[in-house]
PDBML (XML) file of the C-alpha atoms, coordinates in Angstrom:
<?xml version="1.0" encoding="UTF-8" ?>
<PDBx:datablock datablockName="MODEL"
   xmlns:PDBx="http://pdbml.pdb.org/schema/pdbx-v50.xsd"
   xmlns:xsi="http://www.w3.org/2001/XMLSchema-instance"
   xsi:schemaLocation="http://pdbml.pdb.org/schema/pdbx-v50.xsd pdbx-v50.xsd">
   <PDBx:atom_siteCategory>
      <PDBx:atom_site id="1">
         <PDBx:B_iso_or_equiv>0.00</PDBx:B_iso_or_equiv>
         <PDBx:Cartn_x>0.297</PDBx:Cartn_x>
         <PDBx:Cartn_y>15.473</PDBx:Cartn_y>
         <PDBx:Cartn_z>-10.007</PDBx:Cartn_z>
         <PDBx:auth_asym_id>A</PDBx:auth_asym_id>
         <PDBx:auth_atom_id>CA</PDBx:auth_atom_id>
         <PDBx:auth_comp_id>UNK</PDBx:auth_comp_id>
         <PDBx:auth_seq_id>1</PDBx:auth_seq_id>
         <PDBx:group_PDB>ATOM</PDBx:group_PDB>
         <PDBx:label_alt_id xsi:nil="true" />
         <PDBx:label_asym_id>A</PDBx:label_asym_id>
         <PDBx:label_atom_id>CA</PDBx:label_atom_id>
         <PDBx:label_comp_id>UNK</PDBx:label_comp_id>
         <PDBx:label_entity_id>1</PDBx:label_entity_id>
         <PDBx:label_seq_id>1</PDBx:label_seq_id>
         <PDBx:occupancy>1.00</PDBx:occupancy>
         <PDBx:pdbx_PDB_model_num>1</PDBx:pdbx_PDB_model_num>
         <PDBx:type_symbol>C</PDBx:type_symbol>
      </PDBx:atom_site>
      <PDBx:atom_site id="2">
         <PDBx:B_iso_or_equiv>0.00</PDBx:B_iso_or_equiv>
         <PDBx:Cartn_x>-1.551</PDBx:Cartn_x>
         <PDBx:Cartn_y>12.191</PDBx:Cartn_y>
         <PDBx:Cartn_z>-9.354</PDBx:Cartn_z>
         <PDBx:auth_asym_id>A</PDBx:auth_asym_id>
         <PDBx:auth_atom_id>CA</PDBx:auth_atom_id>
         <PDBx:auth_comp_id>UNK</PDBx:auth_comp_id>
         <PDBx:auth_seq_id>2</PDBx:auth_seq_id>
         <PDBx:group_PDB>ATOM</PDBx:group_PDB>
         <PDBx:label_alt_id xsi:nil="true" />
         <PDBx:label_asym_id>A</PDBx:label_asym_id>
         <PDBx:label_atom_id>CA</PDBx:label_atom_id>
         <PDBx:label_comp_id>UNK</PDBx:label_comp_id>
         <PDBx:label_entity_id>1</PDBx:label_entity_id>
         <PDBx:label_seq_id>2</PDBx:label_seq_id>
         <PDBx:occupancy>1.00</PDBx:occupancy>
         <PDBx:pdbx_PDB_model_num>1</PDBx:pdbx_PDB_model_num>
         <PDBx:type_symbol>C</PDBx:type_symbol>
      </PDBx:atom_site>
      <PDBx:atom_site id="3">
         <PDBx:B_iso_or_equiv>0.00</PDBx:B_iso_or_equiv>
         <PDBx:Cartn_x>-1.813</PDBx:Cartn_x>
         <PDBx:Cartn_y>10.034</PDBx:Cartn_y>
         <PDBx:Cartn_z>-6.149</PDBx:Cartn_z>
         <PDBx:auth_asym_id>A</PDBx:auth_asym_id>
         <PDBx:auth_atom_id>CA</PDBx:auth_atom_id>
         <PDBx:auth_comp_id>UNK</PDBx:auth_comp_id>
         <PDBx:auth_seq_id>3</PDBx:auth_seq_id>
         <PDBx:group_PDB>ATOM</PDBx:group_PDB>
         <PDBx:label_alt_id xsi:nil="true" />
         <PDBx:label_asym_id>A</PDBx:label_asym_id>
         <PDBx:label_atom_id>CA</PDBx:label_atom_id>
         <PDBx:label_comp_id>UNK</PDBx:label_comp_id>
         <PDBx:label_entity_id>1</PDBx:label_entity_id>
         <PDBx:label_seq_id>3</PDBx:label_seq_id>
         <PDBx:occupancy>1.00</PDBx:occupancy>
         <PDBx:pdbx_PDB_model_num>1</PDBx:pdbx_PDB_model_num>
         <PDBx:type_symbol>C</PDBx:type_symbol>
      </PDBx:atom_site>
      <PDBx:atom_site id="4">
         <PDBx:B_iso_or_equiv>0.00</PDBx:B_iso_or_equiv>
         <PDBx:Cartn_x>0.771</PDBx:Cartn_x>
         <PDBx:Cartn_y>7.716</PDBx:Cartn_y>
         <PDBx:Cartn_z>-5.828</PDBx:Cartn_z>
         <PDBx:auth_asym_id>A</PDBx:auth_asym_id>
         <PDBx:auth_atom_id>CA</PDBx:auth_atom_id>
         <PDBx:auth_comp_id>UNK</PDBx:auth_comp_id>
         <PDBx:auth_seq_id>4</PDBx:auth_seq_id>
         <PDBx:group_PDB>ATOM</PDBx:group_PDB>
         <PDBx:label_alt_id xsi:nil="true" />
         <PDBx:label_asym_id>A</PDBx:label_asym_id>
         <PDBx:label_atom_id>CA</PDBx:label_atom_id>
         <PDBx:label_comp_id>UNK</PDBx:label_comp_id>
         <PDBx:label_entity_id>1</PDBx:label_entity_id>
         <PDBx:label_seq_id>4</PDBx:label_seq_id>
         <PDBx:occupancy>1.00</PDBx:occupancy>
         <PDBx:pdbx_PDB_model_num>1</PDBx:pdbx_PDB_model_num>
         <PDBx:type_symbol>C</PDBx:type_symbol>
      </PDBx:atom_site>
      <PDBx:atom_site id="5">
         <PDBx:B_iso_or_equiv>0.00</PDBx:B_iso_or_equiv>
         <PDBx:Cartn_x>0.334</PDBx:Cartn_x>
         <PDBx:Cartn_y>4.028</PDBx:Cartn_y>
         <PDBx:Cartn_z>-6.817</PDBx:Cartn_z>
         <PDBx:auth_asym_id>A</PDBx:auth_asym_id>
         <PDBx:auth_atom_id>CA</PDBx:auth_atom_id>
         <PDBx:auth_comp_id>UNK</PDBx:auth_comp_id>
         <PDBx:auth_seq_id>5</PDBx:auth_seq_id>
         <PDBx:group_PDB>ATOM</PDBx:group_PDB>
         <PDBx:label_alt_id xsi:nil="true" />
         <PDBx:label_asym_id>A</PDBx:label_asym_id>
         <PDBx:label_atom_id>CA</PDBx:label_atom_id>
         <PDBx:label_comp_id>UNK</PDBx:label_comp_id>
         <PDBx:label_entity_id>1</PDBx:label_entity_id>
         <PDBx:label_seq_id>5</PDBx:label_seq_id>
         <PDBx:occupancy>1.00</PDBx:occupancy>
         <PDBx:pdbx_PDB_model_num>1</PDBx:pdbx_PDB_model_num>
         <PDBx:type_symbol>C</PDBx:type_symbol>
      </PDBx:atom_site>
      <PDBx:atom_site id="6">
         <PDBx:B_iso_or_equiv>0.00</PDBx:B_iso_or_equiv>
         <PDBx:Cartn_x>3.446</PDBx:Cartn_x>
         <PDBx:Cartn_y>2.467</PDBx:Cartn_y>
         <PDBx:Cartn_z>-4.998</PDBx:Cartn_z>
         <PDBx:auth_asym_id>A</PDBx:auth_asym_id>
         <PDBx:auth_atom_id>CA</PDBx:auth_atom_id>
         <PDBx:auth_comp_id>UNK</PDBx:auth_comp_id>
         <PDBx:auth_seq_id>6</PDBx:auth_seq_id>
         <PDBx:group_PDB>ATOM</PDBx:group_PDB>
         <PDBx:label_alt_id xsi:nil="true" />
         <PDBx:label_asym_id>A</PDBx:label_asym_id>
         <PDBx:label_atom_id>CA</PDBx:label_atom_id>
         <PDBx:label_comp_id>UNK</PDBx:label_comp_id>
         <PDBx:label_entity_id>1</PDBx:label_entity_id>
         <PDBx:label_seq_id>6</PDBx:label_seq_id>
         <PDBx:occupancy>1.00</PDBx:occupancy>
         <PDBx:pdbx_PDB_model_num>1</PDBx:pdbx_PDB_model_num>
         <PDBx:type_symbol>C</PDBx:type_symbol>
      </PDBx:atom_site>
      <PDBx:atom_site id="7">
         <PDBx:B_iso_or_equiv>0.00</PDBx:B_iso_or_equiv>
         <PDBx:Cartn_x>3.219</PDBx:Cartn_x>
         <PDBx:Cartn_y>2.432</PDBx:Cartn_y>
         <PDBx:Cartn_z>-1.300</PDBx:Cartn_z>
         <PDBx:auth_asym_id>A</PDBx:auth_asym_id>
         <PDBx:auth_atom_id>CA</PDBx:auth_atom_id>
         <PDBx:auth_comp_id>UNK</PDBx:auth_comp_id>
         <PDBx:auth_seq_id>7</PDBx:auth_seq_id>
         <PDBx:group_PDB>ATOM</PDBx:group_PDB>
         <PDBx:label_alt_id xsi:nil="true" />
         <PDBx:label_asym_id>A</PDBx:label_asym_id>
         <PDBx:label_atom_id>CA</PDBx:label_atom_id>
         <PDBx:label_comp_id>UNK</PDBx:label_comp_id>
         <PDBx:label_entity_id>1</PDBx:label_entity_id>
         <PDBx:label_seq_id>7</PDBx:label_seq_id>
         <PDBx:occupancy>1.00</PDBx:occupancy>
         <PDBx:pdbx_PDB_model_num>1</PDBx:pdbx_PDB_model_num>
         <PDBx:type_symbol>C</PDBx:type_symbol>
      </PDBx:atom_site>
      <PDBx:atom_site id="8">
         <PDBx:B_iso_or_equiv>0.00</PDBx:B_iso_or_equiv>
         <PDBx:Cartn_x>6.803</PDBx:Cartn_x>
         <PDBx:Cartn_y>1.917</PDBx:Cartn_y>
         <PDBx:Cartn_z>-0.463</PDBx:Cartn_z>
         <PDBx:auth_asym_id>A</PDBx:auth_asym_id>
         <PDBx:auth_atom_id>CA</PDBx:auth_atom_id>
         <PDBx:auth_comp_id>UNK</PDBx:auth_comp_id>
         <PDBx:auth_seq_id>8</PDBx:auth_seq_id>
         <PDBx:group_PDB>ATOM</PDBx:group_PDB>
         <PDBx:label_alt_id xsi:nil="true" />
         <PDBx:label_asym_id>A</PDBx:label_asym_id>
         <PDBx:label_atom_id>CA</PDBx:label_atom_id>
         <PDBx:label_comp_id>UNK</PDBx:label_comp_id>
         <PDBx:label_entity_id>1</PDBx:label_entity_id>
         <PDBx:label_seq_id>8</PDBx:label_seq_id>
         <PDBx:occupancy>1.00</PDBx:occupancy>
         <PDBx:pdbx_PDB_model_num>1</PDBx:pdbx_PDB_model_num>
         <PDBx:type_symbol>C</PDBx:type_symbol>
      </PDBx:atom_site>
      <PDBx:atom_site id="9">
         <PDBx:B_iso_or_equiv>0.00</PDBx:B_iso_or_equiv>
         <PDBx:Cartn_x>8.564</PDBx:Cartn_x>
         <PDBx:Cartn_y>3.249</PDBx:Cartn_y>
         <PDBx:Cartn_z>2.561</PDBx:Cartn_z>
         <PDBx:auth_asym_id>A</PDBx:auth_asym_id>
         <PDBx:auth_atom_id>CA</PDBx:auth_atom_id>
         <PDBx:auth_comp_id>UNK</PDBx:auth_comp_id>
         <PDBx:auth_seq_id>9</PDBx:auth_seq_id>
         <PDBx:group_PDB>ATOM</PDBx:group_PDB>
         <PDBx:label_alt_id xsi:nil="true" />
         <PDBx:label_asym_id>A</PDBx:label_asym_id>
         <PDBx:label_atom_id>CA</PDBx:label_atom_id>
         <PDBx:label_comp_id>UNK</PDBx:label_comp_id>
         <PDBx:label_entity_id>1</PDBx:label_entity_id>
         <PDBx:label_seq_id>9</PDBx:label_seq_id>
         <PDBx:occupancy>1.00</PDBx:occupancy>
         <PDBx:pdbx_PDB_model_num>1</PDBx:pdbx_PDB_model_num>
         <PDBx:type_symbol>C</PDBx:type_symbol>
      </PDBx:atom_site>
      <PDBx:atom_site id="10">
         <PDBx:B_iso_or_equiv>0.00</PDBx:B_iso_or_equiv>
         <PDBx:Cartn_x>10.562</PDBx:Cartn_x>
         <PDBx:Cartn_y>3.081</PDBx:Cartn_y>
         <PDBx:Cartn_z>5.840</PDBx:Cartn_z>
         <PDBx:auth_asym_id>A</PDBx:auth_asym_id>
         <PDBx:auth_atom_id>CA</PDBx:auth_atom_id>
         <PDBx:auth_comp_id>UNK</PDBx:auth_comp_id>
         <PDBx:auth_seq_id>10</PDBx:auth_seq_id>
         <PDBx:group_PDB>ATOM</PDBx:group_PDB>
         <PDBx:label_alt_id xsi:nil="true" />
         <PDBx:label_asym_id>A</PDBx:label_asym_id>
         <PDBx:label_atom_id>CA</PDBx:label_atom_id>
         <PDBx:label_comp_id>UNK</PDBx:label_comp_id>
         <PDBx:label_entity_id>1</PDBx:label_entity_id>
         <PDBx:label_seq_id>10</PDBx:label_seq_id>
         <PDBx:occupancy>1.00</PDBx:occupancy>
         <PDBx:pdbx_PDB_model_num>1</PDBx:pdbx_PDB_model_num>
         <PDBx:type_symbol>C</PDBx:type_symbol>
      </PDBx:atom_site>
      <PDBx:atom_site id="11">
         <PDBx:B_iso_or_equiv>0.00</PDBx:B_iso_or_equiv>
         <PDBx:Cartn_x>8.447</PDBx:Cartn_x>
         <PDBx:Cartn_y>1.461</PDBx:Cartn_y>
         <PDBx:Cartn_z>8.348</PDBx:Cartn_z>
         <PDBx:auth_asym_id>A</PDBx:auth_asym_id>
         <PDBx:auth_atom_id>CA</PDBx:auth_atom_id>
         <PDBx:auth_comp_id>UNK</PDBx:auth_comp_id>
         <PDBx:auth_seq_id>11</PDBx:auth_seq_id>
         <PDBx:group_PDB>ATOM</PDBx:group_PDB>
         <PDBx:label_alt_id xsi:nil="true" />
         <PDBx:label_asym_id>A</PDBx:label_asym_id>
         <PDBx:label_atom_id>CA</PDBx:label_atom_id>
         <PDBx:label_comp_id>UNK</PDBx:label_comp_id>
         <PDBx:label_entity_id>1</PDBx:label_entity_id>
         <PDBx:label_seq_id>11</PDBx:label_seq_id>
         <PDBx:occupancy>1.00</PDBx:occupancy>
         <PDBx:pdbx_PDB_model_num>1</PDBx:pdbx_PDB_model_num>
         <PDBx:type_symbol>C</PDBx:type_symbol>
      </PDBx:atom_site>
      <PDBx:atom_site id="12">
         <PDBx:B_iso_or_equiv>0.00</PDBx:B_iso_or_equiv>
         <PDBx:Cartn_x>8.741</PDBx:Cartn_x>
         <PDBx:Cartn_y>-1.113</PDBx:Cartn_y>
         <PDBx:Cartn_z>10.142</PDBx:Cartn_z>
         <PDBx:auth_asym_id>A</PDBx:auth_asym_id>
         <PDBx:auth_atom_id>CA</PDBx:auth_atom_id>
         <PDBx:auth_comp_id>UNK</PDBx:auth_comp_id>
         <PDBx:auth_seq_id>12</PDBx:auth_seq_id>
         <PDBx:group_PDB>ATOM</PDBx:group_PDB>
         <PDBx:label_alt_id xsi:nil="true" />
         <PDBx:label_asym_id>A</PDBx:label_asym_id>
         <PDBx:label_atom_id>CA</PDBx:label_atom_id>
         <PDBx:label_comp_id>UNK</PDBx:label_comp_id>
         <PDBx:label_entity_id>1</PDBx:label_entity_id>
         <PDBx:label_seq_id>12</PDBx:label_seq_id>
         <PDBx:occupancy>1.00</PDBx:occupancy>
         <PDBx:pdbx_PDB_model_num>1</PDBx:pdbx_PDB_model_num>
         <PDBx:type_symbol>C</PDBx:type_symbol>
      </PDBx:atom_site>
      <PDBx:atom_site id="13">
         <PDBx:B_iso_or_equiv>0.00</PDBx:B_iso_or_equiv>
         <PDBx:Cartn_x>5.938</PDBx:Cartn_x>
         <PDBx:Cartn_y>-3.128</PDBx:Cartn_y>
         <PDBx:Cartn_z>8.411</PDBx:Cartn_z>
         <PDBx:auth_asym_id>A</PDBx:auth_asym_id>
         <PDBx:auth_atom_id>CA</PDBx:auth_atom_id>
         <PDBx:auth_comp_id>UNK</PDBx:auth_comp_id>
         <PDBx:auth_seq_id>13</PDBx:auth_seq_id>
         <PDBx:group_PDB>ATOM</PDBx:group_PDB>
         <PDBx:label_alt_id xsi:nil="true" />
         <PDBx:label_asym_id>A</PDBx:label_asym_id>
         <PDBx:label_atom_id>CA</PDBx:label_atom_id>
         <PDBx:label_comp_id>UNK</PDBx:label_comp_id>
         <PDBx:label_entity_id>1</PDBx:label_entity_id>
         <PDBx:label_seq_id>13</PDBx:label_seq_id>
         <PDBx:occupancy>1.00</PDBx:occupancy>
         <PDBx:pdbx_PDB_model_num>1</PDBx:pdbx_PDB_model_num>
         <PDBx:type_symbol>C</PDBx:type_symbol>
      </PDBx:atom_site>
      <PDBx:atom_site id="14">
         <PDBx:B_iso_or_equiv>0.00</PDBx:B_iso_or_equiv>
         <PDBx:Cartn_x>5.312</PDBx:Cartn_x>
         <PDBx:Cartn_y>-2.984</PDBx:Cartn_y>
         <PDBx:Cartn_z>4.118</PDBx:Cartn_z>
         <PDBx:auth_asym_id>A</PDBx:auth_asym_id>
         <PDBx:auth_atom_id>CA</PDBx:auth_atom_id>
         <PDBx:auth_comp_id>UNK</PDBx:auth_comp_id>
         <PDBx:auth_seq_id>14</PDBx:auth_seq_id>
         <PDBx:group_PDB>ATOM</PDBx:group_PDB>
         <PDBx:label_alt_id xsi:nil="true" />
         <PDBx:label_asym_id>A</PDBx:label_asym_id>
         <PDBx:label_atom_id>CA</PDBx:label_atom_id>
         <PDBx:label_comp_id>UNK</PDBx:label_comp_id>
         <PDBx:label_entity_id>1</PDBx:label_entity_id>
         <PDBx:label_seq_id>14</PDBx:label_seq_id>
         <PDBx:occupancy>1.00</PDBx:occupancy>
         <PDBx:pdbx_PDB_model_num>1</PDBx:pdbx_PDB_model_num>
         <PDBx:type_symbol>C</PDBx:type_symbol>
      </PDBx:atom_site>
      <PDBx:atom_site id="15">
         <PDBx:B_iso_or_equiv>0.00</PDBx:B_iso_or_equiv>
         <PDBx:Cartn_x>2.284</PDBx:Cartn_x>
         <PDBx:Cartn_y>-4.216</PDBx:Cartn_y>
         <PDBx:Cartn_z>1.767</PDBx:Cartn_z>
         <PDBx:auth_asym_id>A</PDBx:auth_asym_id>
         <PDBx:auth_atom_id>CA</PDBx:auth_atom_id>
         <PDBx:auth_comp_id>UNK</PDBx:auth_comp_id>
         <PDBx:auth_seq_id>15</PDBx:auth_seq_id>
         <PDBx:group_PDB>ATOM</PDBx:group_PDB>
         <PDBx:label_alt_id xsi:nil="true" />
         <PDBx:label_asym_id>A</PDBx:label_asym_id>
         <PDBx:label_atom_id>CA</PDBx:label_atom_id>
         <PDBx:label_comp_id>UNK</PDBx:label_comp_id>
         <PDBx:label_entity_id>1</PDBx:label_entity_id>
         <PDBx:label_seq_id>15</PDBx:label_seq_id>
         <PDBx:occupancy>1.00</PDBx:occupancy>
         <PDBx:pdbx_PDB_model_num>1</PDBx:pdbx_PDB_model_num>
         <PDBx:type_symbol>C</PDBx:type_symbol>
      </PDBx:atom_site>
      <PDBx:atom_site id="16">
         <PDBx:B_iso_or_equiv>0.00</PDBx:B_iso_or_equiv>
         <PDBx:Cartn_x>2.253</PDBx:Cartn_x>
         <PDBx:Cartn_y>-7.238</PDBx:Cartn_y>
         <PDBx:Cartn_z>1.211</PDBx:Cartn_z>
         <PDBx:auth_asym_id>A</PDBx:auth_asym_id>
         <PDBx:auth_atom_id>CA</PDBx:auth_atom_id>
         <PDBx:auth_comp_id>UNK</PDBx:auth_comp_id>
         <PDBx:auth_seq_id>16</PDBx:auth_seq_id>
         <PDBx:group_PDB>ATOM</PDBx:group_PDB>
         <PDBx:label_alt_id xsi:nil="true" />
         <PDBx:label_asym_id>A</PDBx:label_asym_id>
         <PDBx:label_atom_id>CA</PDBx:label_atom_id>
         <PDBx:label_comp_id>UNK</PDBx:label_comp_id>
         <PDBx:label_entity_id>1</PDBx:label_entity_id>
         <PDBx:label_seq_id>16</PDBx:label_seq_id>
         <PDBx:occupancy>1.00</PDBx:occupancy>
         <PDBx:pdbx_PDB_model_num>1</PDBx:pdbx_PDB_model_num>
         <PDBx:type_symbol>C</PDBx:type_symbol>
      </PDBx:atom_site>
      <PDBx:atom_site id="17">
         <PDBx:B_iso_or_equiv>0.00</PDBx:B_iso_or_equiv>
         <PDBx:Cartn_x>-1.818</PDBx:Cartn_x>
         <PDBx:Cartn_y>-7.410</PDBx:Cartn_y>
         <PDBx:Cartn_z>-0.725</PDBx:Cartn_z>
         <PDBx:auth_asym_id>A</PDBx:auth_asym_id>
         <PDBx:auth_atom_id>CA</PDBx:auth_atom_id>
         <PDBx:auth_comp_id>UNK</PDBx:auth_comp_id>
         <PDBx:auth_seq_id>17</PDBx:auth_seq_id>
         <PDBx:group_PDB>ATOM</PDBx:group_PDB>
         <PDBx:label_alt_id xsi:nil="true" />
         <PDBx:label_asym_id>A</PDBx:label_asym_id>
         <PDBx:label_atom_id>CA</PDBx:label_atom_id>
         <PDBx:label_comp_id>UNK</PDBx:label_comp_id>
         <PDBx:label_entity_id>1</PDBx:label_entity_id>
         <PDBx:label_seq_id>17</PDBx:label_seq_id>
         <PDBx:occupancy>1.00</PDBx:occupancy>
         <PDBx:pdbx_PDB_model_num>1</PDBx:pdbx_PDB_model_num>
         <PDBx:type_symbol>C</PDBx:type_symbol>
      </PDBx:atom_site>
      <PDBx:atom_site id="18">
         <PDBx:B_iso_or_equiv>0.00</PDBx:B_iso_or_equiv>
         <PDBx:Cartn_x>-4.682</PDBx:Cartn_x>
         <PDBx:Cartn_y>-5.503</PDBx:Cartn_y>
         <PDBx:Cartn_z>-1.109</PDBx:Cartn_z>
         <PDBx:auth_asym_id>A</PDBx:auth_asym_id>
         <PDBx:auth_atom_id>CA</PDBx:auth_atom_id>
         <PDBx:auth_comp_id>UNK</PDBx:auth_comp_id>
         <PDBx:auth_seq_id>18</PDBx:auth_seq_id>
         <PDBx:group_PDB>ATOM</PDBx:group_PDB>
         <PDBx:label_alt_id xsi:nil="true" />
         <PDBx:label_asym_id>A</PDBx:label_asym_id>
         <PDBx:label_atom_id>CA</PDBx:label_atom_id>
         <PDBx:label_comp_id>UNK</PDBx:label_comp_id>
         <PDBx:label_entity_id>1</PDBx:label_entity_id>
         <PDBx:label_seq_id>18</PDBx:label_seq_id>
         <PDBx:occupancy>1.00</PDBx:occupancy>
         <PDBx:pdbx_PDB_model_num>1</PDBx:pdbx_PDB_model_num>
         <PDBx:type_symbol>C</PDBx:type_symbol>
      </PDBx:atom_site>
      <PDBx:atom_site id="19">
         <PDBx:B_iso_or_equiv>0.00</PDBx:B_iso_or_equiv>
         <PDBx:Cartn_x>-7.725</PDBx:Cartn_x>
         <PDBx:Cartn_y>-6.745</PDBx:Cartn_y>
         <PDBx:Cartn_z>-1.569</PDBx:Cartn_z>
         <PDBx:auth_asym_id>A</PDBx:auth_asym_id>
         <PDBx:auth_atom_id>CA</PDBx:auth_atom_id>
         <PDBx:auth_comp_id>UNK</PDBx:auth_comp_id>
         <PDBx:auth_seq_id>19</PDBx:auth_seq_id>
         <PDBx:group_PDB>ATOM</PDBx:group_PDB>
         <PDBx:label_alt_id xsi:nil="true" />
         <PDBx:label_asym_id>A</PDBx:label_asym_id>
         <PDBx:label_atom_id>CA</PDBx:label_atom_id>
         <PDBx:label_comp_id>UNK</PDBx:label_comp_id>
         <PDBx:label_entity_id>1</PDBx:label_entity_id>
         <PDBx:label_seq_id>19</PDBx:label_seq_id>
         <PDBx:occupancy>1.00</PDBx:occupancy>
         <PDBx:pdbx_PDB_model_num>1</PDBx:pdbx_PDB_model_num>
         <PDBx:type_symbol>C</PDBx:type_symbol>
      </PDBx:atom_site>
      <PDBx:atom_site id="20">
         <PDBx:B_iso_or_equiv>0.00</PDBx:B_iso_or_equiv>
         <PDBx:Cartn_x>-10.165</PDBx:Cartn_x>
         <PDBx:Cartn_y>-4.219</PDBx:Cartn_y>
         <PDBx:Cartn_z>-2.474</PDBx:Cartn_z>
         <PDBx:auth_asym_id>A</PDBx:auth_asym_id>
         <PDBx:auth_atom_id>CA</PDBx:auth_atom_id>
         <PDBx:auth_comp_id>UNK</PDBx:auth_comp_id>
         <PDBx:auth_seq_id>20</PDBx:auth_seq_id>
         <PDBx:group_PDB>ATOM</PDBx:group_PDB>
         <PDBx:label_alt_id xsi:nil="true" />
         <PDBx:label_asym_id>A</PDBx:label_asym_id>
         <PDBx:label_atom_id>CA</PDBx:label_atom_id>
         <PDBx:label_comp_id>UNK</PDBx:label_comp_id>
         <PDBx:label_entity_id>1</PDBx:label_entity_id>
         <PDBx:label_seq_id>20</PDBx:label_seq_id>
         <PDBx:occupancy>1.00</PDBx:occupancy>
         <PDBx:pdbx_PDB_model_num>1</PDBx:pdbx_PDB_model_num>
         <PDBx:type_symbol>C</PDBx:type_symbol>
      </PDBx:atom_site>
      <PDBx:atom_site id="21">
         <PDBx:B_iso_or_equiv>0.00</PDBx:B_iso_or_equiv>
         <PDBx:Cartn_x>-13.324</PDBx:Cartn_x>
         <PDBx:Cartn_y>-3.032</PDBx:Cartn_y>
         <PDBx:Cartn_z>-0.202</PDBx:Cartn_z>
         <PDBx:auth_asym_id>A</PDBx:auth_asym_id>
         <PDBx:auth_atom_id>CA</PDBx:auth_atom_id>
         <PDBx:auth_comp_id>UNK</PDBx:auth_comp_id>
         <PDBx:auth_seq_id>21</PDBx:auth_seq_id>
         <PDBx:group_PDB>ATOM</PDBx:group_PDB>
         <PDBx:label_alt_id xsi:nil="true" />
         <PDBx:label_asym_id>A</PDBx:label_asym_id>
         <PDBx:label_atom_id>CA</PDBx:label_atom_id>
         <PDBx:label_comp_id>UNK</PDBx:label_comp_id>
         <PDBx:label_entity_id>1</PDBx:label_entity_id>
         <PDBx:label_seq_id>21</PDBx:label_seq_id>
         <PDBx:occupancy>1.00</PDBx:occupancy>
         <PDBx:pdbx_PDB_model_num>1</PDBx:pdbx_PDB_model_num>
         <PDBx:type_symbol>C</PDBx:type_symbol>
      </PDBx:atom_site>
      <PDBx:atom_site id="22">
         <PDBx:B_iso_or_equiv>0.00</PDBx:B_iso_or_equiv>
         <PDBx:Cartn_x>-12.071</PDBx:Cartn_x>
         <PDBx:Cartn_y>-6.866</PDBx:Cartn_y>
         <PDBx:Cartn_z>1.404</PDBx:Cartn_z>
         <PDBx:auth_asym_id>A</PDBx:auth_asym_id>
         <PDBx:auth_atom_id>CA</PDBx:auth_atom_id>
         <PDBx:auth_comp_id>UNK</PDBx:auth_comp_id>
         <PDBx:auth_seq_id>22</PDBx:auth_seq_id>
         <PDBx:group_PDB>ATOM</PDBx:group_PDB>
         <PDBx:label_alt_id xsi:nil="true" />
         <PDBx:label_asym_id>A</PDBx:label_asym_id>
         <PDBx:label_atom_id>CA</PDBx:label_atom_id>
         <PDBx:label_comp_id>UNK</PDBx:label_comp_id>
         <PDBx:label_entity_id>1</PDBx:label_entity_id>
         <PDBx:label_seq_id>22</PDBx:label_seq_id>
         <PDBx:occupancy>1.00</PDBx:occupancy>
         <PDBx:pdbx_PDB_model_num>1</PDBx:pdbx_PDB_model_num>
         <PDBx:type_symbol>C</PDBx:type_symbol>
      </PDBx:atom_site>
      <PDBx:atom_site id="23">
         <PDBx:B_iso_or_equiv>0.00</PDBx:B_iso_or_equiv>
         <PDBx:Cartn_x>-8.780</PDBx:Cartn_x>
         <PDBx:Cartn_y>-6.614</PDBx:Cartn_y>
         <PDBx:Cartn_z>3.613</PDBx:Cartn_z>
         <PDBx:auth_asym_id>A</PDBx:auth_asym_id>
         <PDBx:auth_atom_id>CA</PDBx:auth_atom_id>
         <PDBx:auth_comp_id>UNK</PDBx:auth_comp_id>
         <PDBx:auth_seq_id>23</PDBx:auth_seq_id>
         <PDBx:group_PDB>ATOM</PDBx:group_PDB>
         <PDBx:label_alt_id xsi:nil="true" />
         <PDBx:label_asym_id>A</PDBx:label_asym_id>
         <PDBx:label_atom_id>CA</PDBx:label_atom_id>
         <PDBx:label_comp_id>UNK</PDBx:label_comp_id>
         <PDBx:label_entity_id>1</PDBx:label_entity_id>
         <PDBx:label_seq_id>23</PDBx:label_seq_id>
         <PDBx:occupancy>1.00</PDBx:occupancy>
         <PDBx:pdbx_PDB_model_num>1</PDBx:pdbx_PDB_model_num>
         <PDBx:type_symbol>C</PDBx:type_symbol>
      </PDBx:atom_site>
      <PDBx:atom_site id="24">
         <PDBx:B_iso_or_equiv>0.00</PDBx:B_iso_or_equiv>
         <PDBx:Cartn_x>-5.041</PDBx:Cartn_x>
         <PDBx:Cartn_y>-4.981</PDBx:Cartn_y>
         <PDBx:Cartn_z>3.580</PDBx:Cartn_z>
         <PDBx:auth_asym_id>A</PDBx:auth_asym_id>
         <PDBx:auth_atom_id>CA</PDBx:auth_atom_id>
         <PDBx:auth_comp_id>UNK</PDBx:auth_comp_id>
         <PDBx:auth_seq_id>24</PDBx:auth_seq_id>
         <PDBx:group_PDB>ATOM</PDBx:group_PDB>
         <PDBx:label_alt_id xsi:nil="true" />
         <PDBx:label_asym_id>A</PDBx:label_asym_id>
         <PDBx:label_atom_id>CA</PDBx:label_atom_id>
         <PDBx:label_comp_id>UNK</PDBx:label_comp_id>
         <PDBx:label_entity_id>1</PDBx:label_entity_id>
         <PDBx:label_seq_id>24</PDBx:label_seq_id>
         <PDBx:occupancy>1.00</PDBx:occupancy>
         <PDBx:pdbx_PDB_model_num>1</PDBx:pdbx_PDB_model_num>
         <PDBx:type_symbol>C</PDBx:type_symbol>
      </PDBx:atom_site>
   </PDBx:atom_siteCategory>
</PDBx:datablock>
């Protein structure tokens, strides 16, 4: 019931870092 914490899916591009409040 909680927000997920993985962002994996399909698309064409996928996260590579996140840098909080800095850049994605």
């Amino acid at each position: 019931n909680s927000s997920v914490k993985k962002y994996i899916g399909t698309g064409p591009y996928k996260l590579a870092e996140w840098s909080p409040d800095r850049y994605i």
